[in-house]
C-alpha atoms as a PDB file:
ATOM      1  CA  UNK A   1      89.601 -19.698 -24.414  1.00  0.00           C
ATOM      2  CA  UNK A   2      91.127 -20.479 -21.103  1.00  0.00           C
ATOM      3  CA  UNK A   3      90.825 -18.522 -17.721  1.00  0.00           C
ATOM      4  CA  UNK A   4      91.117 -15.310 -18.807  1.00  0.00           C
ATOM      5  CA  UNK A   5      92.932 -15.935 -21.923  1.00  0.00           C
ATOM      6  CA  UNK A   6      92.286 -15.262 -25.645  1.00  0.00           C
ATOM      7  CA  UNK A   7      93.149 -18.531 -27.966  1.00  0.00           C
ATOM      8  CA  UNK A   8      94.167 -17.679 -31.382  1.00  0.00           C
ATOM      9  CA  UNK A   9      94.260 -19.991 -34.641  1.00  0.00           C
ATOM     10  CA  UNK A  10      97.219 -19.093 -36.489  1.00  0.00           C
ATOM     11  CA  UNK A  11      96.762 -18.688 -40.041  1.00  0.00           C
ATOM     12  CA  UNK A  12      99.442 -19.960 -42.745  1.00  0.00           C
ATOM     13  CA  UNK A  13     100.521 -16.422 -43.128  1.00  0.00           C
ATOM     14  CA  UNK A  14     101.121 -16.047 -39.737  1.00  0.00           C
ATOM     15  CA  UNK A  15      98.343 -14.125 -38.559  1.00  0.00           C
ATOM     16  CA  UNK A  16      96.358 -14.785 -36.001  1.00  0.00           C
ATOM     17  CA  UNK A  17      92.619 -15.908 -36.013  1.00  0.00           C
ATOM     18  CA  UNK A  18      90.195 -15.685 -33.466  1.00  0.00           C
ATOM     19  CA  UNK A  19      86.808 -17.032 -33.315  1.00  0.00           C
ATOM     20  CA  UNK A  20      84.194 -14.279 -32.642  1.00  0.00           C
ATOM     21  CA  UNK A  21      81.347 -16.850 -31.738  1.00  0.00           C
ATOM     22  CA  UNK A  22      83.456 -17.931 -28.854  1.00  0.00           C
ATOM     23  CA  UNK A  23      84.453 -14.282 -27.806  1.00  0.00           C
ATOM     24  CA  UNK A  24      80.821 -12.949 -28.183  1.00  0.00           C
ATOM     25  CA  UNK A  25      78.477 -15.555 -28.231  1.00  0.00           C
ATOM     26  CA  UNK A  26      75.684 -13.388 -27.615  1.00  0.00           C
ATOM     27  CA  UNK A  27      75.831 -12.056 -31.171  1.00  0.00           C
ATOM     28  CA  UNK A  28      75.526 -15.152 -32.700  1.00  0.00           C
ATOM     29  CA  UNK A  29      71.773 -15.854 -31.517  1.00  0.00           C
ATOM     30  CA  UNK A  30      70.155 -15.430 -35.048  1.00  0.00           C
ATOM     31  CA  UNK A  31      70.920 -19.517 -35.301  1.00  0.00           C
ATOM     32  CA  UNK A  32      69.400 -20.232 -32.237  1.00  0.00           C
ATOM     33  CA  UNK A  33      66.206 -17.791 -33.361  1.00  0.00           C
ATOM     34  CA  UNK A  34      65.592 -19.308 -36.852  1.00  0.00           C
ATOM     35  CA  UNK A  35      65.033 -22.661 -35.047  1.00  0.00           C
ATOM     36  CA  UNK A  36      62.210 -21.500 -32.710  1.00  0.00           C
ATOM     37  CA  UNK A  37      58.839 -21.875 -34.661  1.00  0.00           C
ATOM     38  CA  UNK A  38      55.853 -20.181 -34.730  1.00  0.00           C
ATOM     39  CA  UNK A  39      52.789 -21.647 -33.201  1.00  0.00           C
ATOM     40  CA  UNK A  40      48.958 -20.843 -33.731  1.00  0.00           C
ATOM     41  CA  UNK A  41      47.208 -21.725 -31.176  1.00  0.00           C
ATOM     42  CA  UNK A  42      43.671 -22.139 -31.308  1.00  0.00           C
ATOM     43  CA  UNK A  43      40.456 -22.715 -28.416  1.00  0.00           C
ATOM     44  CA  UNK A  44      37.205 -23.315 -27.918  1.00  0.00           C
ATOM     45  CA  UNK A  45      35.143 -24.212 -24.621  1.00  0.00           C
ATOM     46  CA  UNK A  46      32.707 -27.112 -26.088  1.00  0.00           C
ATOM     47  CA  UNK A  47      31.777 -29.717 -28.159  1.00  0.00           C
ATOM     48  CA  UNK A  48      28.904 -27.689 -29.824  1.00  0.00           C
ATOM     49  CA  UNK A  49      31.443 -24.732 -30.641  1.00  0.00           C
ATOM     50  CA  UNK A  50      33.579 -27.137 -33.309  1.00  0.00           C
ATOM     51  CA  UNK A  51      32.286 -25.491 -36.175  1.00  0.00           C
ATOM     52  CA  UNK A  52      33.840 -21.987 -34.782  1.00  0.00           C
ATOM     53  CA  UNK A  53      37.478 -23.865 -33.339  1.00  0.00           C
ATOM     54  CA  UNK A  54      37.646 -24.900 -37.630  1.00  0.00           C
ATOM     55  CA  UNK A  55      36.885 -21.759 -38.153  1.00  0.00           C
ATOM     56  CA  UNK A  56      39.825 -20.531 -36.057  1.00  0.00           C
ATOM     57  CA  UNK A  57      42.240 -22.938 -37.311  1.00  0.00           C
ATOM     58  CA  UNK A  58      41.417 -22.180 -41.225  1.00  0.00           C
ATOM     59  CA  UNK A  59      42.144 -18.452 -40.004  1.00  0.00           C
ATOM     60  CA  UNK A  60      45.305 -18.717 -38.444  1.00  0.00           C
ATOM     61  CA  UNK A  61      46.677 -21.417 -40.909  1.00  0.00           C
ATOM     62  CA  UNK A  62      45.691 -18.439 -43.808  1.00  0.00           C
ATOM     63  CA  UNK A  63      47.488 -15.351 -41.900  1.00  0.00           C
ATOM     64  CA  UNK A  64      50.271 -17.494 -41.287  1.00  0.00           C
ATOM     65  CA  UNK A  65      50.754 -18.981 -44.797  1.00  0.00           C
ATOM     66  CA  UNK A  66      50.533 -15.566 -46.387  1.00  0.00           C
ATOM     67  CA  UNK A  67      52.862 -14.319 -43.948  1.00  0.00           C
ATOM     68  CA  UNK A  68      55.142 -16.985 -45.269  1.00  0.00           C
ATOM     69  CA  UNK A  69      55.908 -18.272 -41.829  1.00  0.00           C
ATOM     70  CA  UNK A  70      56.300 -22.408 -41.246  1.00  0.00           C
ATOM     71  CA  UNK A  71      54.259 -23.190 -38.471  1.00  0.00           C
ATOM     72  CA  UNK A  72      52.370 -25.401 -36.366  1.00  0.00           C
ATOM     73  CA  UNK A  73      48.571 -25.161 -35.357  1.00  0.00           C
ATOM     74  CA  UNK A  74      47.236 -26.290 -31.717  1.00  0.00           C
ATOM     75  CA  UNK A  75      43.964 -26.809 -30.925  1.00  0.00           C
ATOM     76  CA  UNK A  76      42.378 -27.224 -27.939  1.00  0.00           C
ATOM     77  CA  UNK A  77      38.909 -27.851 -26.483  1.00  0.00           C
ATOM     78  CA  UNK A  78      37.982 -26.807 -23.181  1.00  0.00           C
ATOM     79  CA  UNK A  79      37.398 -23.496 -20.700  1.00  0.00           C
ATOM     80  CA  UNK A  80      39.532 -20.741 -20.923  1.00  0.00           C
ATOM     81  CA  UNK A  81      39.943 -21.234 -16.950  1.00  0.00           C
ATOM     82  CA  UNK A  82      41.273 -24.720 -17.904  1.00  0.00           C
ATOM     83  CA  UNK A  83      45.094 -25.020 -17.028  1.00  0.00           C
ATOM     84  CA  UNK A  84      45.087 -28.351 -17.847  1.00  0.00           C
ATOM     85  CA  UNK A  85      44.431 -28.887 -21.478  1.00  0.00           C
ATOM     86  CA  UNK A  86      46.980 -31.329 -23.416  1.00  0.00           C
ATOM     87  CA  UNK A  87      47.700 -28.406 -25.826  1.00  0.00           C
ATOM     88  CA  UNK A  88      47.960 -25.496 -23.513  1.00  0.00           C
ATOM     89  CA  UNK A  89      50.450 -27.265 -21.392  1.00  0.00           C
ATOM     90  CA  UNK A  90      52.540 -28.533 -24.950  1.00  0.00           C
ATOM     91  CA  UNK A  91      52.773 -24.810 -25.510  1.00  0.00           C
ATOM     92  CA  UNK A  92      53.204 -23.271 -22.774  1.00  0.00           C
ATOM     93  CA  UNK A  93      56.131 -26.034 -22.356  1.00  0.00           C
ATOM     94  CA  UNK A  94      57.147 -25.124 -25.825  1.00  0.00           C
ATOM     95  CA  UNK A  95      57.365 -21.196 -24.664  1.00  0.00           C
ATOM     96  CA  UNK A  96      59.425 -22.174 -21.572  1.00  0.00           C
ATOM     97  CA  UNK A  97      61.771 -23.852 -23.136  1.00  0.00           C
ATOM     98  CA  UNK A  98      62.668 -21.830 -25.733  1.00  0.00           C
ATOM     99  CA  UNK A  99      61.137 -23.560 -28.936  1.00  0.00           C
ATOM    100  CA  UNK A 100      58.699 -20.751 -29.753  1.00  0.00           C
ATOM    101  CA  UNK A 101      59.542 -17.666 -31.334  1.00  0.00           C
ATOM    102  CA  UNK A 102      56.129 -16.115 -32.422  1.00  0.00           C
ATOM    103  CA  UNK A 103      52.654 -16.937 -31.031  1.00  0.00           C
ATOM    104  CA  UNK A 104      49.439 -16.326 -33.176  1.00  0.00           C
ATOM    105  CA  UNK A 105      46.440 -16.467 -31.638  1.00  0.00           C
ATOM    106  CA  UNK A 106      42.756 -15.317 -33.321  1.00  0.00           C
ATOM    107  CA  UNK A 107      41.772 -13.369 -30.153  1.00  0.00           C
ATOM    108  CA  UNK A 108      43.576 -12.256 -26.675  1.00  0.00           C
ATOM    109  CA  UNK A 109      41.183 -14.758 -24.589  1.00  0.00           C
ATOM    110  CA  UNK A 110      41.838 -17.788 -26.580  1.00  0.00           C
ATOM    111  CA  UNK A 111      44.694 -18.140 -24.612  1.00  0.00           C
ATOM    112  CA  UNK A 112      43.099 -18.140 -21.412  1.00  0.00           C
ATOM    113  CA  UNK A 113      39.921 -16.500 -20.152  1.00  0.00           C
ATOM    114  CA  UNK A 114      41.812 -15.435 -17.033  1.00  0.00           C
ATOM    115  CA  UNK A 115      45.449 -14.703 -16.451  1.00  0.00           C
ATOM    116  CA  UNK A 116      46.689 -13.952 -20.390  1.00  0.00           C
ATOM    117  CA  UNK A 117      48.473 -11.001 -18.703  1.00  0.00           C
ATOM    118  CA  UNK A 118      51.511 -13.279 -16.986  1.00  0.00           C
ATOM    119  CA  UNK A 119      51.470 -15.650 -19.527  1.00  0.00           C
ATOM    120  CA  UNK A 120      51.986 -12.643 -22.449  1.00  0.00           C
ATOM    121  CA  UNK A 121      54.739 -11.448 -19.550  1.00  0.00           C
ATOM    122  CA  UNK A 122      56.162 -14.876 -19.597  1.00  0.00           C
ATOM    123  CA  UNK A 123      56.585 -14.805 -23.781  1.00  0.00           C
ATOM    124  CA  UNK A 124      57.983 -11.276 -23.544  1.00  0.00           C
ATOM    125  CA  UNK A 125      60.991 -12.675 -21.369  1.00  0.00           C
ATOM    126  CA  UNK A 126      61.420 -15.588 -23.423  1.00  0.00           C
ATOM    127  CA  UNK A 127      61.330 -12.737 -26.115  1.00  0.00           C
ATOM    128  CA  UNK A 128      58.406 -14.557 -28.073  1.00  0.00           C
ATOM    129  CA  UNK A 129      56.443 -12.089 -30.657  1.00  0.00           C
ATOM    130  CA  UNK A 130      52.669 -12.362 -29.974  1.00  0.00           C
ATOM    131  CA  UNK A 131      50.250 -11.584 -32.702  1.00  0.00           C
ATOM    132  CA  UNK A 132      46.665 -11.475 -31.908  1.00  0.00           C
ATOM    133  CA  UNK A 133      44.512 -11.062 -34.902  1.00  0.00           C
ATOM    134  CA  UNK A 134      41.413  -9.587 -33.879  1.00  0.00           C
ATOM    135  CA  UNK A 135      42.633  -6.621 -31.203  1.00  0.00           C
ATOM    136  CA  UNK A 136      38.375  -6.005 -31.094  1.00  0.00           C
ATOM    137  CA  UNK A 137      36.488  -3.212 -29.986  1.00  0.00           C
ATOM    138  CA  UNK A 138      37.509  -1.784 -26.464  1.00  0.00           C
ATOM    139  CA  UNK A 139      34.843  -3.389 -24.645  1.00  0.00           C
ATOM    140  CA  UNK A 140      33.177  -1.351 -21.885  1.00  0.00           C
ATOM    141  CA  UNK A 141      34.131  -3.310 -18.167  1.00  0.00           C
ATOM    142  CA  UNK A 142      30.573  -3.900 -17.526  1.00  0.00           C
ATOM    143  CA  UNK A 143      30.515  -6.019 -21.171  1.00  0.00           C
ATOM    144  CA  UNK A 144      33.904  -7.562 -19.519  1.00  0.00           C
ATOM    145  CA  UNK A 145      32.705  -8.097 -16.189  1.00  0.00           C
ATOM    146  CA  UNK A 146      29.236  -9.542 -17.655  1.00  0.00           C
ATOM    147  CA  UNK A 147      31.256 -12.556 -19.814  1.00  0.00           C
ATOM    148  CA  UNK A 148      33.180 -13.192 -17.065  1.00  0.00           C
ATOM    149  CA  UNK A 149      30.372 -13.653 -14.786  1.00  0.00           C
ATOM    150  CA  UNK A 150      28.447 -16.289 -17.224  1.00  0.00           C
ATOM    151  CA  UNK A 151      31.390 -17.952 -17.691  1.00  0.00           C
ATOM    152  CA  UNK A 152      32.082 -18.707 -14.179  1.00  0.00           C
ATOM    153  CA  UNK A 153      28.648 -19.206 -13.146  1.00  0.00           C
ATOM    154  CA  UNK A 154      28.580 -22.803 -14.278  1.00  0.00           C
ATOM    155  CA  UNK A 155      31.669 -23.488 -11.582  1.00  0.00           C
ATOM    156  CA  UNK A 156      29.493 -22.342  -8.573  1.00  0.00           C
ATOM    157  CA  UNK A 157      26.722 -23.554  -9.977  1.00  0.00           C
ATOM    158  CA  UNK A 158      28.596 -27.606 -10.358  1.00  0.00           C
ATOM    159  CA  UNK A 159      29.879 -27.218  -6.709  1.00  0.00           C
ATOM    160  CA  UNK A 160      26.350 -26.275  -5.410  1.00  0.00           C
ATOM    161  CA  UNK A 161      24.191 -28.905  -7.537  1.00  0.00           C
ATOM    162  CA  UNK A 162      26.742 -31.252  -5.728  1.00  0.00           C
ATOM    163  CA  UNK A 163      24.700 -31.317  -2.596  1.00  0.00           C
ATOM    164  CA  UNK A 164      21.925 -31.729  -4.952  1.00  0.00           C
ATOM    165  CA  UNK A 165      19.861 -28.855  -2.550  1.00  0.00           C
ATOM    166  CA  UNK A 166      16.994 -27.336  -4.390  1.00  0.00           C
ATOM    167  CA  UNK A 167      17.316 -23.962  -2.136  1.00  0.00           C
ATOM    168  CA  UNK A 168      21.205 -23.762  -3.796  1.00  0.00           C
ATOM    169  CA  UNK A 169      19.794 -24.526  -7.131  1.00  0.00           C
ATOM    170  CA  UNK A 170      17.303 -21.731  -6.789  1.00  0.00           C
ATOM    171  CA  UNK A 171      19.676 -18.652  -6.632  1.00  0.00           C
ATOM    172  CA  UNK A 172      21.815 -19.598  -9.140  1.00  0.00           C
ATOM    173  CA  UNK A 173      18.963 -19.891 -11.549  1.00  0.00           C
ATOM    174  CA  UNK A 174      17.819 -16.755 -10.768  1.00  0.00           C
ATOM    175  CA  UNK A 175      21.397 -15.090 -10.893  1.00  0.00           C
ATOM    176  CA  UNK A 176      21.814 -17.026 -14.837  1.00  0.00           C
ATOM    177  CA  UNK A 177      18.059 -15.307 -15.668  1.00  0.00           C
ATOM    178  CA  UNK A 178      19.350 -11.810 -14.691  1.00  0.00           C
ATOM    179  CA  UNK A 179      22.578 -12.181 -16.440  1.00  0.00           C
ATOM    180  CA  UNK A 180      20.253 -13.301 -19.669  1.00  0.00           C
ATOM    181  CA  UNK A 181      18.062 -10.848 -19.465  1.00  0.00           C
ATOM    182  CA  UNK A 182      20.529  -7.818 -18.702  1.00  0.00           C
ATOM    183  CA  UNK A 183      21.710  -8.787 -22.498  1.00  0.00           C
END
């Protein structure tokens, strides 16, 4: 096709062919889709927690077989405030560039403890399919607010032992023995 111009094979009985890829490319995506994979991505925060990141793997690597899907499995261990884990970044690389066309995850906050919102935003533009397995209860915000409090805590809690002060150490032990005990 030239400037404007339709280009036509012509066919031994003197019709004339055209190539409907090249006129409307756009409806000729379902190649491009069947090559982006489906990932399963899996996370937990520590060491101590391996037992439940198998646990997560084993379940994602079932849903996905029965759905009959081919796919991958990451797994990742670190916080869910942690932007800088080796496989968050391979799939989040992965989404931006196309490769992914279905994201399983076990639970919403696997992904990330905070800010799963833009990154589900950035997979609906790049027209990725999230599944999440276990949708959960509707928590109440004061259950939300509470995890997200006693997950943080340890971050103020590092900067402030920094100084090594025992009148910094003080209220943040107090503040982690509230949080306990309002369980």
């Amino acid at each position: 096709m030239g400037k404007g111009r339709l280009v036509a094979e012509h066919a031994a009985g003197g019709h004339r062919r055209y190539d409907l890829a090249k006129l409307r490319p756009e409806m000729f995506g379902a190649e491009d889709e069947a090559k982006r994979r489906t990932i399963a991505y899996a996370r937990v925060s520590s060491h101590d927690r391996k037992d439940d990141l198998e646990r997560q793997r084993q379940l994602l690597e079932f849903y996905c077989a029965r759905q009959g899907w081919t796919f991958e499995v990451i797994a990742d261990l670190g916080l869910g405030r942690n932007y800088h884990k080796k496989g968050w970044k391979r799939l989040l690389d992965a989404i931006i560039g196309g490769q992914v066309g279905r994201l399983v995850l076990t639970q919403k906050d696997r992904l990330l403890r905070f800010g799963a919102e833009r990154i589900f935003a950035i997979c609906e533009a790049k027209k990725v399919e999230v599944v999440i397995l276990d949708q959960g209860e509707e928590t109440r915000f004061e259950e939300d607010l509470e995890q997200d409090l006693l997950e943080i805590l340890p971050v103020f809690r590092a900067r402030l032992s920094g100084s090594r002060s025992r009148k910094n150490q003080k209220p943040l032990d107090g503040g982690k023995e509230a949080m306990e005990h309002s369980c």
